[in-house]
N, C-alpha and C. Protein backbone atom coordinates (compact mmCIF):
# COMPACT_ATOMS: atom_id res chain seq x y z
N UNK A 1 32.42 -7.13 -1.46
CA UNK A 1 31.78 -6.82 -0.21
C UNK A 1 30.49 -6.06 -0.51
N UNK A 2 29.73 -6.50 0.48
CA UNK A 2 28.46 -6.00 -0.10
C UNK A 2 27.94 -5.21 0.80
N UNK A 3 27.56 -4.31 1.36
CA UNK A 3 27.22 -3.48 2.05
C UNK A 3 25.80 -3.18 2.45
N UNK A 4 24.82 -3.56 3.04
CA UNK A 4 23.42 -3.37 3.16
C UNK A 4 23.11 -2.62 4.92
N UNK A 5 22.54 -1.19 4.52
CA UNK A 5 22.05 -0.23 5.17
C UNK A 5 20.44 -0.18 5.29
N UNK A 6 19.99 0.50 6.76
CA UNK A 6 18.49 0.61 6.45
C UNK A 6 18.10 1.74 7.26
N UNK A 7 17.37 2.54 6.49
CA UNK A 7 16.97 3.87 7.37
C UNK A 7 16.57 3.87 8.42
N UNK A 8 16.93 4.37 9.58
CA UNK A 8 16.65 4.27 10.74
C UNK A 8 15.06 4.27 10.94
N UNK A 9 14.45 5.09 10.29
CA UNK A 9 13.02 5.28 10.34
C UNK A 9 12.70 3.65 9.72
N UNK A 10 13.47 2.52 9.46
CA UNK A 10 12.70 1.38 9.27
C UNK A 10 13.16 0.42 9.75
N UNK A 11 14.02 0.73 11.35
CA UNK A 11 14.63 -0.32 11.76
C UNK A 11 13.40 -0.64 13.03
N UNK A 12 13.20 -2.02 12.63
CA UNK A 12 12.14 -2.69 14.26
C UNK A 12 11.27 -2.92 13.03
N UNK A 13 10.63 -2.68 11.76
CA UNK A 13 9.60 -2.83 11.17
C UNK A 13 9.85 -3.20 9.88
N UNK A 14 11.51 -3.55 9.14
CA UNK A 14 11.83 -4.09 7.77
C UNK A 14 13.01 -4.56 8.22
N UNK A 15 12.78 -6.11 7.74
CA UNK A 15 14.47 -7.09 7.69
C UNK A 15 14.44 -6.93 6.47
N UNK A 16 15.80 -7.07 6.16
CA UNK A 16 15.97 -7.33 4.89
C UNK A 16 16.33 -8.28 4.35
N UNK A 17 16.04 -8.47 2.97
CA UNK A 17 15.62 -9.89 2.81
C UNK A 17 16.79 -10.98 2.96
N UNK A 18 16.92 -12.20 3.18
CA UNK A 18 17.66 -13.39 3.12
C UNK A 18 18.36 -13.38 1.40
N UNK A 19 19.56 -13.81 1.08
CA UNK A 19 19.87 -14.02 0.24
C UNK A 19 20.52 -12.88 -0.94
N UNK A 20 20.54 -11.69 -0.05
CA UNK A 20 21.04 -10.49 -1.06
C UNK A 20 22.14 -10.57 -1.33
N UNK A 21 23.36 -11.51 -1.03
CA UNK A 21 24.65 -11.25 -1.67
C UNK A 21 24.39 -12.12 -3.00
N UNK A 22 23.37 -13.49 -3.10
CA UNK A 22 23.17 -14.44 -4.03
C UNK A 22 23.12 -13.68 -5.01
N UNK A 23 21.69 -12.62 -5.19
CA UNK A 23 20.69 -12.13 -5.68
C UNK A 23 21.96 -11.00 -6.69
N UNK A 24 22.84 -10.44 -5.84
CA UNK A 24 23.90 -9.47 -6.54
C UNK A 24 24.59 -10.49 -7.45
N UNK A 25 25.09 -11.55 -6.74
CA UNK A 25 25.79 -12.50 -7.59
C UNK A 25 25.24 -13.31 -8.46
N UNK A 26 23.87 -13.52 -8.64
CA UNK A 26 23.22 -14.00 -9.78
C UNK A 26 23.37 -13.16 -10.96
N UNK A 27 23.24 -11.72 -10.65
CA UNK A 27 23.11 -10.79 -11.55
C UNK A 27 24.12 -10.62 -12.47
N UNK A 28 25.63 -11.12 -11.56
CA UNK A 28 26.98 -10.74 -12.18
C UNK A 28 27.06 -12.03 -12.82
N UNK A 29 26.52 -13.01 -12.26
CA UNK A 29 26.78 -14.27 -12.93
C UNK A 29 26.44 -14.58 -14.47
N UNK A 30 25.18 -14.30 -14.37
CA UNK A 30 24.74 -14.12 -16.02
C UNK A 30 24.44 -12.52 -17.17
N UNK A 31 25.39 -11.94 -15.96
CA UNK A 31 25.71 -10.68 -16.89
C UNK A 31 27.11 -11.38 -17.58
N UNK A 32 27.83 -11.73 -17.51
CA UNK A 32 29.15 -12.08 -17.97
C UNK A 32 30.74 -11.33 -16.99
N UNK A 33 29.78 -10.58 -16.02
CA UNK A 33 31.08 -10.00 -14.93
C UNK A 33 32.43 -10.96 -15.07
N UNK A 34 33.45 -9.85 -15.01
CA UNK A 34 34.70 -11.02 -14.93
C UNK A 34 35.20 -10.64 -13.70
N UNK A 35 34.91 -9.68 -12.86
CA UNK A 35 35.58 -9.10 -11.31
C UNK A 35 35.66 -9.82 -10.82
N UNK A 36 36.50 -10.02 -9.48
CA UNK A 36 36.26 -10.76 -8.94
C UNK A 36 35.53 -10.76 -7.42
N UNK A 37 35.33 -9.77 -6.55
CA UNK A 37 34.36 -9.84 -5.85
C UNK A 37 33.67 -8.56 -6.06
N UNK A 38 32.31 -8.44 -6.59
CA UNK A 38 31.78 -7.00 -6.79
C UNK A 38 31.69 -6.51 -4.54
N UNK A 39 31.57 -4.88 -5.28
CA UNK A 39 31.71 -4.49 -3.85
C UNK A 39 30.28 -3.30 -4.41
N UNK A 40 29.54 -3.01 -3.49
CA UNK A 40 28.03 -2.31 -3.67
C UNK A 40 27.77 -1.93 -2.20
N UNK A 41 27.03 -0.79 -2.02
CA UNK A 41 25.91 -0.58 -0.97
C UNK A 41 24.40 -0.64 -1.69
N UNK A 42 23.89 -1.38 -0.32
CA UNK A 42 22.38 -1.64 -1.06
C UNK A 42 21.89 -0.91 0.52
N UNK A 43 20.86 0.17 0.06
CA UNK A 43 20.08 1.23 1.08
C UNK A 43 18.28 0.73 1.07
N UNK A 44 18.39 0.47 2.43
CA UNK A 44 16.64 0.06 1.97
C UNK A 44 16.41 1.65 3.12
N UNK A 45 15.53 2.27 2.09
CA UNK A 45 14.99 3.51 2.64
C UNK A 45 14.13 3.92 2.53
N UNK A 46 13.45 5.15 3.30
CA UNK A 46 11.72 5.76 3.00
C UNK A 46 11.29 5.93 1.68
N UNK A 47 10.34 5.86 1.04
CA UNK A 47 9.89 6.43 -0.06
C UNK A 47 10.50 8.10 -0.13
N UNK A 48 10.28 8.24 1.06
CA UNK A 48 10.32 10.32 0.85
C UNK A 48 12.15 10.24 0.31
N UNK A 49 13.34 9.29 1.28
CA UNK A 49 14.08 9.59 0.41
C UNK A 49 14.35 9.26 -1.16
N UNK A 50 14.14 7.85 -1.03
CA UNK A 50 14.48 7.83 -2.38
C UNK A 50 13.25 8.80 -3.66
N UNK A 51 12.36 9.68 -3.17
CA UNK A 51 11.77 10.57 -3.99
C UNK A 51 12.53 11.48 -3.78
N UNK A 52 13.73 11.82 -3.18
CA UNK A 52 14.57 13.15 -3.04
C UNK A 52 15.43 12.82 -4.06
N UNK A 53 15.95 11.24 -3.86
CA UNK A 53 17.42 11.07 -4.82
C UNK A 53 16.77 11.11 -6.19
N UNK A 54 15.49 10.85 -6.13
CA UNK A 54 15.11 10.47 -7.75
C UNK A 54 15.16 11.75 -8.17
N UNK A 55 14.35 13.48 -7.39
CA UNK A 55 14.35 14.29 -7.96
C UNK A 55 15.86 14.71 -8.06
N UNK A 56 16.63 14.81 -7.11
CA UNK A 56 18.20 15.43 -7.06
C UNK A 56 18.87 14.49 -8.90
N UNK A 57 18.81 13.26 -8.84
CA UNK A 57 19.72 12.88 -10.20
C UNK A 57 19.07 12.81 -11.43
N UNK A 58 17.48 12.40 -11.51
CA UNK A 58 16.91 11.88 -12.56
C UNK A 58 16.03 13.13 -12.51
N UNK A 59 15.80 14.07 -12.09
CA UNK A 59 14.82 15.24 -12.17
C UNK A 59 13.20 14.86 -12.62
N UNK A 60 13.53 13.47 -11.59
CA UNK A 60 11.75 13.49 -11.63
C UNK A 60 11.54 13.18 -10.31
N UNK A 61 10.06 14.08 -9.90
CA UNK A 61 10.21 14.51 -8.57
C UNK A 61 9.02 13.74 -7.97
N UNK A 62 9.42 12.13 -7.95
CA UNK A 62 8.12 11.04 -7.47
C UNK A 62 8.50 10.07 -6.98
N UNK A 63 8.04 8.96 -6.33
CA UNK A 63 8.76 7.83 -5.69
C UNK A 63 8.71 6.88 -6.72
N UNK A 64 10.08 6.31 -6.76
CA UNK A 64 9.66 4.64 -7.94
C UNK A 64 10.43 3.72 -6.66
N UNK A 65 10.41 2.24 -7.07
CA UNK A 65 11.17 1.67 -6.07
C UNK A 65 12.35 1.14 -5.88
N UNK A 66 13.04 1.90 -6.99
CA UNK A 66 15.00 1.47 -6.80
C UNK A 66 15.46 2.32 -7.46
N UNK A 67 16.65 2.79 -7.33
CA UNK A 67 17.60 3.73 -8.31
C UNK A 67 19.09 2.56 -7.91
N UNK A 68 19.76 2.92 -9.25
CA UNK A 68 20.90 2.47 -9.28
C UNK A 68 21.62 3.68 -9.44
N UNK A 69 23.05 3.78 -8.78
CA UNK A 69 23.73 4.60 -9.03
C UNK A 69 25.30 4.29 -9.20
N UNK A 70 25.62 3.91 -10.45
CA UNK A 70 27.15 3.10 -10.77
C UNK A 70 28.04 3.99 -10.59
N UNK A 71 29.06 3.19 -9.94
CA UNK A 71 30.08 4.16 -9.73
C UNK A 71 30.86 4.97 -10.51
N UNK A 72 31.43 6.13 -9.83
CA UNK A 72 31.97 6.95 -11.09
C UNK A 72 33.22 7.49 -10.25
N UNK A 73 34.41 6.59 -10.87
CA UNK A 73 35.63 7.07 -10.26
C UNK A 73 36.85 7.28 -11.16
N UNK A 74 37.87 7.82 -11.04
CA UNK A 74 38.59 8.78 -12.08
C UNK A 74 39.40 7.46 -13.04
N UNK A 75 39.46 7.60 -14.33
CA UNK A 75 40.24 6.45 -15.12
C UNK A 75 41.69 5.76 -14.67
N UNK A 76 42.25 7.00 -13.48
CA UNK A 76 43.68 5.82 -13.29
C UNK A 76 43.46 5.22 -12.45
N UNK A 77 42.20 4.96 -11.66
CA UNK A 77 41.92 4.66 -10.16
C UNK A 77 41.38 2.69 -10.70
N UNK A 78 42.13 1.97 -10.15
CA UNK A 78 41.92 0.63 -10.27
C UNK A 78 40.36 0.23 -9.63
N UNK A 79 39.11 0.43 -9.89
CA UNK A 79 37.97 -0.11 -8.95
C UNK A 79 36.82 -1.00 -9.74
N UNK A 80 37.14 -1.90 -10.72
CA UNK A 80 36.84 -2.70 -11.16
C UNK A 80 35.78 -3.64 -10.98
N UNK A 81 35.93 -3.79 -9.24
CA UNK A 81 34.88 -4.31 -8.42
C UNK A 81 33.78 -3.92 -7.70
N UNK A 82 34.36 -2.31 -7.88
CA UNK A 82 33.23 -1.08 -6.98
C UNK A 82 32.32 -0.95 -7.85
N UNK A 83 30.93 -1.54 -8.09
CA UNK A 83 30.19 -0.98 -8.84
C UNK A 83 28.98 0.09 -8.76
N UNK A 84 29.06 0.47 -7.33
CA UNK A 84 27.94 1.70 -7.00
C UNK A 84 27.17 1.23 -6.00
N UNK A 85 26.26 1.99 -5.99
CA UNK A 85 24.94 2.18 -5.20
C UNK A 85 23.61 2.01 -5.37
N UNK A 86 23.17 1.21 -4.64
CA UNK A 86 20.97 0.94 -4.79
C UNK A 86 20.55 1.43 -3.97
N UNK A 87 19.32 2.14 -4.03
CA UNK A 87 18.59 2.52 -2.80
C UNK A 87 17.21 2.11 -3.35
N UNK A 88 16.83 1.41 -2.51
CA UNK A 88 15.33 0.81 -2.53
C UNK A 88 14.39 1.50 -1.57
N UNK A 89 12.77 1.95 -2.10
CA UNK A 89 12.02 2.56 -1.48
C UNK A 89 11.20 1.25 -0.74
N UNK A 90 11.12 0.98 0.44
CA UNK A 90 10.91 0.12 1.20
C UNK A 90 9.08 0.24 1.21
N UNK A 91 8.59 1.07 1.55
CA UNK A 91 7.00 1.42 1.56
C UNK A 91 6.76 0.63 0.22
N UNK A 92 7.16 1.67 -0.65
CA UNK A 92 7.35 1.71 -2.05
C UNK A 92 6.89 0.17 -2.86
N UNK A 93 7.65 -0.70 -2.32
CA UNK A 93 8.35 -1.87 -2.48
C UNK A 93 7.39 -2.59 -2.44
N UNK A 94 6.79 -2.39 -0.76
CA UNK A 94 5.79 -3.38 0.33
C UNK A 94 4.18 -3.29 -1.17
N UNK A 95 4.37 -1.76 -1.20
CA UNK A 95 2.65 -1.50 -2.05
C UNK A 95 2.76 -2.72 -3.16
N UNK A 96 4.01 -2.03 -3.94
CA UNK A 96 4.23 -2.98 -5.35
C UNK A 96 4.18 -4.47 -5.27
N UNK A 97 4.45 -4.51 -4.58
CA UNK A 97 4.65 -6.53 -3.74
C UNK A 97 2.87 -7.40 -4.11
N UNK A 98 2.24 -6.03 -3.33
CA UNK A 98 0.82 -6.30 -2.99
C UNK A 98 0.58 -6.28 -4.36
N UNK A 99 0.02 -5.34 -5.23
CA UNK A 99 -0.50 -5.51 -6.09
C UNK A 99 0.07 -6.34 -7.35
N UNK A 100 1.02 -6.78 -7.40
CA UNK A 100 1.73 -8.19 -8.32
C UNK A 100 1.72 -9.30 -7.38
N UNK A 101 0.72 -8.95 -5.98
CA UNK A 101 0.72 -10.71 -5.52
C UNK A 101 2.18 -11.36 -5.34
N UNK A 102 2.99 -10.95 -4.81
CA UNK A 102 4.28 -11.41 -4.90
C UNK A 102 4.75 -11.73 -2.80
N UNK A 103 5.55 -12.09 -2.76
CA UNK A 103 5.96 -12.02 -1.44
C UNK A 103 7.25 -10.29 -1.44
N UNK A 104 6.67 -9.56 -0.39
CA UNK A 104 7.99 -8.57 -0.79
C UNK A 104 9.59 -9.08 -0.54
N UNK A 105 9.89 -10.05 0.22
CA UNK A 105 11.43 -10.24 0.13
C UNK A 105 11.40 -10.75 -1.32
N UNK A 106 11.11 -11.03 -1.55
CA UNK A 106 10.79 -12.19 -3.50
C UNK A 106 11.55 -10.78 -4.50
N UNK A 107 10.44 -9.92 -3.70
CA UNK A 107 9.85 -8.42 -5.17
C UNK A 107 11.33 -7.80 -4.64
N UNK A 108 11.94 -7.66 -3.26
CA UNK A 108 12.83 -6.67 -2.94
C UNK A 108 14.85 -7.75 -4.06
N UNK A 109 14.24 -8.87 -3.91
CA UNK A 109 15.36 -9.30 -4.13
C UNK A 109 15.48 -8.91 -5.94
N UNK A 110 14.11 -9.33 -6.41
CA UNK A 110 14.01 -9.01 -8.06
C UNK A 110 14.50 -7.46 -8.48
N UNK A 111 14.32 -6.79 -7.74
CA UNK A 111 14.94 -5.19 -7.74
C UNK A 111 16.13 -5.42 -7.77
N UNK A 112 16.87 -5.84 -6.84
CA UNK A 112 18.43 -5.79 -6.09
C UNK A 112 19.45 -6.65 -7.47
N UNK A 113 18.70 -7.80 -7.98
CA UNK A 113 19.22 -8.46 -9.69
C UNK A 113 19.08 -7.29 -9.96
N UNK A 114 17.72 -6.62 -10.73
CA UNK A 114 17.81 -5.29 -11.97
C UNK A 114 18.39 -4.16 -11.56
N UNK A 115 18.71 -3.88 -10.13
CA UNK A 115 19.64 -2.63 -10.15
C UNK A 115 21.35 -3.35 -9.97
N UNK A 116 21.55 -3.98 -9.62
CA UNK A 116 23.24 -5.03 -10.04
C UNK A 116 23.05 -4.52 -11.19
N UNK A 117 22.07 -5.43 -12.33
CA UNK A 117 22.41 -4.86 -13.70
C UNK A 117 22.73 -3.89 -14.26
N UNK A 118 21.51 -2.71 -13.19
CA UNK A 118 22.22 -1.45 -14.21
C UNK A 118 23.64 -0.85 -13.85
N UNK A 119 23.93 -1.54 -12.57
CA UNK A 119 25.53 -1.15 -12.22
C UNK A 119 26.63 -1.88 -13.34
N UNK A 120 26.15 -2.64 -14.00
CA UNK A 120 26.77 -3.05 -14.58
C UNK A 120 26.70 -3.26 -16.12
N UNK A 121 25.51 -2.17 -16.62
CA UNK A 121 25.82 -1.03 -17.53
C UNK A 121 24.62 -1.72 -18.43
N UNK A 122 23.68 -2.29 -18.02
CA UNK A 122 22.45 -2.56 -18.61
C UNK A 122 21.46 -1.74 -18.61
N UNK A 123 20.27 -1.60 -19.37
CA UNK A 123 19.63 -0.34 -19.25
C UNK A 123 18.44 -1.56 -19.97
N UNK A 124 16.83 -0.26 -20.09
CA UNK A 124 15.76 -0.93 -20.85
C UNK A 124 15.38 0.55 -21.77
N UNK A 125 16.33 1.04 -21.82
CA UNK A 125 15.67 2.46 -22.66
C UNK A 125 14.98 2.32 -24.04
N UNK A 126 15.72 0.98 -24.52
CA UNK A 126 14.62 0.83 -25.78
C UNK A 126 14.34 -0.99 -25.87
N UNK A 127 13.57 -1.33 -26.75
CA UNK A 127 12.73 -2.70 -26.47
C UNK A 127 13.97 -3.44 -26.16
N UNK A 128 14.55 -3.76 -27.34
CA UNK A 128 15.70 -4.55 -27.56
C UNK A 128 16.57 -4.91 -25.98
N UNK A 129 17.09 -3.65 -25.74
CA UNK A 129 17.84 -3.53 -24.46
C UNK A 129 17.15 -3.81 -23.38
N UNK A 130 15.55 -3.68 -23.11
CA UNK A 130 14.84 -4.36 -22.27
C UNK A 130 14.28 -5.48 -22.49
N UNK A 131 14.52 -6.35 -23.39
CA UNK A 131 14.35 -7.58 -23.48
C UNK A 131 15.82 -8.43 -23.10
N UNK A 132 16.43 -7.52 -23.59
CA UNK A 132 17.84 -8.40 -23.12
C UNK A 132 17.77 -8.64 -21.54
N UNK A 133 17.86 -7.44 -20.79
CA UNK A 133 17.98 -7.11 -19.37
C UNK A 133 17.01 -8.11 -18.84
N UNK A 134 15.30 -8.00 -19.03
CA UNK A 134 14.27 -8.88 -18.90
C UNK A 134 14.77 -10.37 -19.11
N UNK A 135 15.64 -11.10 -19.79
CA UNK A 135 15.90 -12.32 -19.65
C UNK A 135 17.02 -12.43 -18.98
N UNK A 136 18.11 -11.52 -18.72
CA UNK A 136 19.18 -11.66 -17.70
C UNK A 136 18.57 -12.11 -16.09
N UNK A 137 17.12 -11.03 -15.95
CA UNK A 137 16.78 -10.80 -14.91
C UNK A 137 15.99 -12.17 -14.27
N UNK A 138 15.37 -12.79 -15.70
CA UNK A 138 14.66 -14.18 -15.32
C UNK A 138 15.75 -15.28 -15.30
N UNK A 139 16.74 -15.21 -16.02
CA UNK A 139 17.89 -16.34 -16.10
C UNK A 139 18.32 -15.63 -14.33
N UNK A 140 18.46 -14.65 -13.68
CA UNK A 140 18.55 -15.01 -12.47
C UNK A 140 18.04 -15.18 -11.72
N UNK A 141 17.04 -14.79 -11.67
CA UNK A 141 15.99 -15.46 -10.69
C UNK A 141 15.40 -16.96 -10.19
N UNK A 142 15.92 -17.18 -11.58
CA UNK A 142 15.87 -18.78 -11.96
C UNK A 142 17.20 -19.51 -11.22
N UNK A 143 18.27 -18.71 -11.15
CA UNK A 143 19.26 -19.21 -10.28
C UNK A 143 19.06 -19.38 -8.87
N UNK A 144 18.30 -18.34 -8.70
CA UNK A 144 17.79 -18.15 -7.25
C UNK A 144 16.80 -19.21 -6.96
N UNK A 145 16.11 -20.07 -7.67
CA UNK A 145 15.40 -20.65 -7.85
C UNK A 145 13.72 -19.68 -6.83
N UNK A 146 13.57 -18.53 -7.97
CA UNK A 146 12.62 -17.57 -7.64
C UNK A 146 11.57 -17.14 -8.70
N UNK A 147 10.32 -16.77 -8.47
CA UNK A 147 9.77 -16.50 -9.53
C UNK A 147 9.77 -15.84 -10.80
N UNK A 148 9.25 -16.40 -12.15
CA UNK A 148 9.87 -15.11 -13.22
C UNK A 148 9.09 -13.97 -12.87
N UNK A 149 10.28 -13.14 -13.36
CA UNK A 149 9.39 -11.10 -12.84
C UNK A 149 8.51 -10.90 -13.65
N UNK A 150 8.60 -11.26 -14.74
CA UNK A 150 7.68 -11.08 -15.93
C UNK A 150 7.25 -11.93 -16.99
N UNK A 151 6.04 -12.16 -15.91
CA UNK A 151 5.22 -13.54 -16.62
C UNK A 151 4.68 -12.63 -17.79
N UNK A 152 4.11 -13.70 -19.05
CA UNK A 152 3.76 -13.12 -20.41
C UNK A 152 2.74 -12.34 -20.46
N UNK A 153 1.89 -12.36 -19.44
CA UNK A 153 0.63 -11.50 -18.98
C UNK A 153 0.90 -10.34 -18.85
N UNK A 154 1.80 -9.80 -17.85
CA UNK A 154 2.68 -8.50 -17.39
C UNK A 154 3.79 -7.98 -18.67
N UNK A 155 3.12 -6.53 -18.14
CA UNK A 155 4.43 -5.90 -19.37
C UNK A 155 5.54 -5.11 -18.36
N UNK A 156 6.81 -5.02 -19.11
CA UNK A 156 7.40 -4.68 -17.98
C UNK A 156 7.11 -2.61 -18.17
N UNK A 157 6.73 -2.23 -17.03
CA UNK A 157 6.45 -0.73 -16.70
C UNK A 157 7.97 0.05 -16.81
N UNK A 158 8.14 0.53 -17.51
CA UNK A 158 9.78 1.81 -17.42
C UNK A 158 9.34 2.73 -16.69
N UNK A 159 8.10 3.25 -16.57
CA UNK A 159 7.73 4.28 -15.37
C UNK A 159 8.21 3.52 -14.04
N UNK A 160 7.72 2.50 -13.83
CA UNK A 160 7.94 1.63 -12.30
C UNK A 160 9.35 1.79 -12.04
N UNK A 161 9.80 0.70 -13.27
CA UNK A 161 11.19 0.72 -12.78
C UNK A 161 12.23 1.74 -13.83
């Protein structure tokens, strides 16, 4: 079950995009997930919050445009399928869209794959591990039949995301 919320301050002025349960399930698809239905909330929210959650967990006190937050529940507790929380900075999102020329439901869905991933324990902290993630992310997008995120021109930013 997939859960998608939107800050009140962006209801009448952001849909969210078509296709977000795919976009989760692409992610699990060519991650190798064996669950059987992942369960997530996906938050499309202000920049100002998700610059609160970023300073409150990651102690950096600026807007980027997604946080993942995987779940963390006690070892006898069966939740296999619960894999956490996204919150997407919606402003955030719209800017980044613009300047990669992208459509933003396109850019919001390419987020919603790379934060699935990191719920599901992928990271880019060093090349290797972001090259891996970087072709998970194009092998789904490609499912989606959607653009690659990172054409050979573009490097991928770890500040951004």
């Amino acid at each position: 079950m997939i859960d998608v919320v939107v800050d009140d301050d962006l209801e009448g002025i952001f849909t969210p995009p078509d296709h977000i349960e795919e976009a989760v399930l692409a992610a699990c698809q060519v991650s190798g997930y064996s669950g059987q239905e992942p369960e997530l909330c996906i938050r499309f929210a202000s920049d100002d919050e998700v610059r609160q959650l970023n300073a409150t967990w990651r102690n950096k006190d600026k807007v980027t445009d997604v946080l993942s937050f995987p779940e963390q529940v006690a070892p006898d507790f069966d939740f296999e399928d619960s894999l956490g929380d996204i919150a997407l900075a919606v402003p955030f999102i719209a800017d980044e869209a613009g300047r990669l020329g992208l459509p933003q439901q396109d850019h919001a869905l390419h987020l919603i794959v790379h934060s699935t991933l990191h719920l599901l324990g992928f990271d880019h902290i060093d090349d290797s591990d972001a090259d891996e993630m970087q072709e998970l992310e194009r092998e789904a997008m490609r499912l989606l039949g959607l653009h690659d995120p990172y054409p050979l021109e573009q490097k991928m930013n770890p500040e951004i995301l």
